[in-house]
N, C-alpha and C. Protein backbone atom coordinates (compact mmCIF):
# COMPACT_ATOMS: atom_id res chain seq x y z
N UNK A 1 189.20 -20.20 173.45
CA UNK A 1 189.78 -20.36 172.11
C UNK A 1 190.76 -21.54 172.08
N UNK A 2 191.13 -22.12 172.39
CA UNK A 2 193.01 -22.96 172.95
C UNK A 2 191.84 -24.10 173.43
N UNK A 3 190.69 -24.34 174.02
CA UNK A 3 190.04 -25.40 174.07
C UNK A 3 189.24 -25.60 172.75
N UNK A 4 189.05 -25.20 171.90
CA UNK A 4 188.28 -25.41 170.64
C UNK A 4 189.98 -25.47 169.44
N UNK A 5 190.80 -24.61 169.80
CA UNK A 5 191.93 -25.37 169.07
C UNK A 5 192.57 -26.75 169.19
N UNK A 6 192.67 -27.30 170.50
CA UNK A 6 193.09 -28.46 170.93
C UNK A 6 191.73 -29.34 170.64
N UNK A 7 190.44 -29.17 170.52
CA UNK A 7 189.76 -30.28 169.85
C UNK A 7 190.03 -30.35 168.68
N UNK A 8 190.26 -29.15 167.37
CA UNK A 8 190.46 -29.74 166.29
C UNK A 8 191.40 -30.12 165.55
N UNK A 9 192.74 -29.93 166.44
CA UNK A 9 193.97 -30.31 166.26
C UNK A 9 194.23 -31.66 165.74
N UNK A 10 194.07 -32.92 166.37
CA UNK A 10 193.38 -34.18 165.78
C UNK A 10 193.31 -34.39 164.06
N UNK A 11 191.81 -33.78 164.27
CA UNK A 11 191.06 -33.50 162.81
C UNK A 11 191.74 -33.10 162.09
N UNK A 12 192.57 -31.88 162.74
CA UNK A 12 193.04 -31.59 161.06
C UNK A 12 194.01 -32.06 160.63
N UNK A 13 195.07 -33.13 161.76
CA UNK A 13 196.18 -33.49 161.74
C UNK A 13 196.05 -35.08 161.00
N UNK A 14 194.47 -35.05 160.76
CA UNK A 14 194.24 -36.02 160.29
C UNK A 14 193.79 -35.95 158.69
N UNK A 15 192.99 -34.91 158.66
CA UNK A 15 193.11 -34.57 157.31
C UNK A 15 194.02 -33.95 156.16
N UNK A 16 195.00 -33.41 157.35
CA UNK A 16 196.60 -32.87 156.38
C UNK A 16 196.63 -34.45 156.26
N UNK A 17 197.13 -35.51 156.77
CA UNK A 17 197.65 -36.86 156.74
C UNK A 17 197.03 -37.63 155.37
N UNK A 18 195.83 -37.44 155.85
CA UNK A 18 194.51 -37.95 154.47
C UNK A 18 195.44 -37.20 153.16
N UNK A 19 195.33 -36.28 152.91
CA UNK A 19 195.36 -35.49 151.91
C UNK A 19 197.10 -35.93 151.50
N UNK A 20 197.65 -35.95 152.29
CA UNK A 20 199.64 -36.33 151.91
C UNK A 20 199.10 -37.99 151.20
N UNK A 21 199.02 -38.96 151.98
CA UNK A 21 198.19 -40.07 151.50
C UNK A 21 198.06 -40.29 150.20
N UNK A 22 196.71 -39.59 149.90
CA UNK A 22 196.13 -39.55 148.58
C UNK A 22 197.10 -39.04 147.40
N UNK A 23 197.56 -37.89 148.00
CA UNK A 23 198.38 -37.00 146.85
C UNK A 23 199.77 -37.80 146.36
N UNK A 24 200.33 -38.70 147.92
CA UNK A 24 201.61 -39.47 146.99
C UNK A 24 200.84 -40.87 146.25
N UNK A 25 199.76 -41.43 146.43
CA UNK A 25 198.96 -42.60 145.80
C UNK A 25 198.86 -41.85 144.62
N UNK A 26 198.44 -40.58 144.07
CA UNK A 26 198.51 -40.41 142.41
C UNK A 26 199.48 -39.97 142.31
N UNK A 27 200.44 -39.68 142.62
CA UNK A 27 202.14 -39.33 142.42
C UNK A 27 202.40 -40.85 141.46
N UNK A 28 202.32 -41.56 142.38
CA UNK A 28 202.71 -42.88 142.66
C UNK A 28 202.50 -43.80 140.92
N UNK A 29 200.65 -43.18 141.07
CA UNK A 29 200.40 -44.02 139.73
C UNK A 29 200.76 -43.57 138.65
N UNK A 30 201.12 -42.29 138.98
CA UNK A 30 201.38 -41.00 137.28
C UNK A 30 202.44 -41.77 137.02
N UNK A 31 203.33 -42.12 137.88
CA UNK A 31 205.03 -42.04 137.85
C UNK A 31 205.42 -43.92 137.38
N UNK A 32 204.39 -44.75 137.80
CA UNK A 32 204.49 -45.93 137.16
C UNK A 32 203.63 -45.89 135.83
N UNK A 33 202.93 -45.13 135.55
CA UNK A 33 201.89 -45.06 134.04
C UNK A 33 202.71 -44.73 133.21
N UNK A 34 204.22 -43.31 133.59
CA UNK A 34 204.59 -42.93 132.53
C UNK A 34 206.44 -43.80 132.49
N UNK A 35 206.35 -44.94 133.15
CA UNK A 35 207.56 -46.19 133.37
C UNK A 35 206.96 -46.87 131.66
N UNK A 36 205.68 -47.51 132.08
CA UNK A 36 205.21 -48.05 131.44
C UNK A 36 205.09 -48.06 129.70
N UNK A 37 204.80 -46.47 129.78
CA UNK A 37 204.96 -45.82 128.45
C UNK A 37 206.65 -46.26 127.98
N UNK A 38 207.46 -45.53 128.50
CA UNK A 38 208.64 -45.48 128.14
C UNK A 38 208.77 -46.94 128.03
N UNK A 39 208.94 -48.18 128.56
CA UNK A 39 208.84 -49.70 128.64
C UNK A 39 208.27 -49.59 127.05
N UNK A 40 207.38 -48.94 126.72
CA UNK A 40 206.74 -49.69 125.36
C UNK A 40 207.17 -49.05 124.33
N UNK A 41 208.16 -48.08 124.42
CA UNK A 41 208.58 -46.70 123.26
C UNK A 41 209.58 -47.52 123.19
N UNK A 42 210.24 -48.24 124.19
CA UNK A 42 211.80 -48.82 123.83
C UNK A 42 211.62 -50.30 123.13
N UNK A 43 210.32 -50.76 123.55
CA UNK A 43 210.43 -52.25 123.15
C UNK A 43 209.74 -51.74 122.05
N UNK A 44 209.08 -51.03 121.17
CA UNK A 44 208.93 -50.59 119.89
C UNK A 44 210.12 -50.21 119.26
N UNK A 45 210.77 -49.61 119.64
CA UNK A 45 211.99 -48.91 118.99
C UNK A 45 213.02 -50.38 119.15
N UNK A 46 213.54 -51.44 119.90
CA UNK A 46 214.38 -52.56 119.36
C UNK A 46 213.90 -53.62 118.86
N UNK A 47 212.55 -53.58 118.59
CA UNK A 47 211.68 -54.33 117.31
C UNK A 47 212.04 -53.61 116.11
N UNK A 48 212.02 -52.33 115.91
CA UNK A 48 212.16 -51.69 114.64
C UNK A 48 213.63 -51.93 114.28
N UNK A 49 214.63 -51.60 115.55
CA UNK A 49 216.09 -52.23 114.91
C UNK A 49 216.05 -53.37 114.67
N UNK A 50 215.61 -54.65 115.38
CA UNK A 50 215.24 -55.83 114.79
C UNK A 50 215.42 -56.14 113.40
N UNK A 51 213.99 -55.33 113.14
CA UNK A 51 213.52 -55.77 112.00
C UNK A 51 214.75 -55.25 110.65
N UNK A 52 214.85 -54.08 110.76
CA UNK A 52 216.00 -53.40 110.00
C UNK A 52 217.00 -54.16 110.04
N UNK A 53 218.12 -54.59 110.80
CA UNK A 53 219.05 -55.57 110.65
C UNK A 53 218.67 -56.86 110.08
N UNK A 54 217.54 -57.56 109.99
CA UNK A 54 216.91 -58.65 108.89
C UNK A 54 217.03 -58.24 107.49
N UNK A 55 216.49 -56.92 107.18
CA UNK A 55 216.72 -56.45 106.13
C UNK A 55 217.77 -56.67 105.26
């Protein structure tokens, strides 16, 4: 048993790794997609004061 655990020890230490990886890469993109949003809610919103102070 302890020789078939120590072969897949590796493997799986490689696929926990894989899987952390991947999971902070869409962390990653959620968390700059929703920068982005906010970036465009604010530069909408001091165009609209903009425009209002022309008024």
């Amino acid at each position: 048993m302890t020789e078939n655990l120590t072969q897949f020890l590796p493997i799986l230490f490689m696929l926990v790794l894989v899987a952390f990886v991947i999971f902070i890469v869409f962390f990653l993109s959620g968390h700059f997609n929703r920068t982005k949003r906010i970036e465009e809610k604010l530069d909408r919103a001091l165009k609209e004061i903009a425009e209002k102070k022309e008024k």
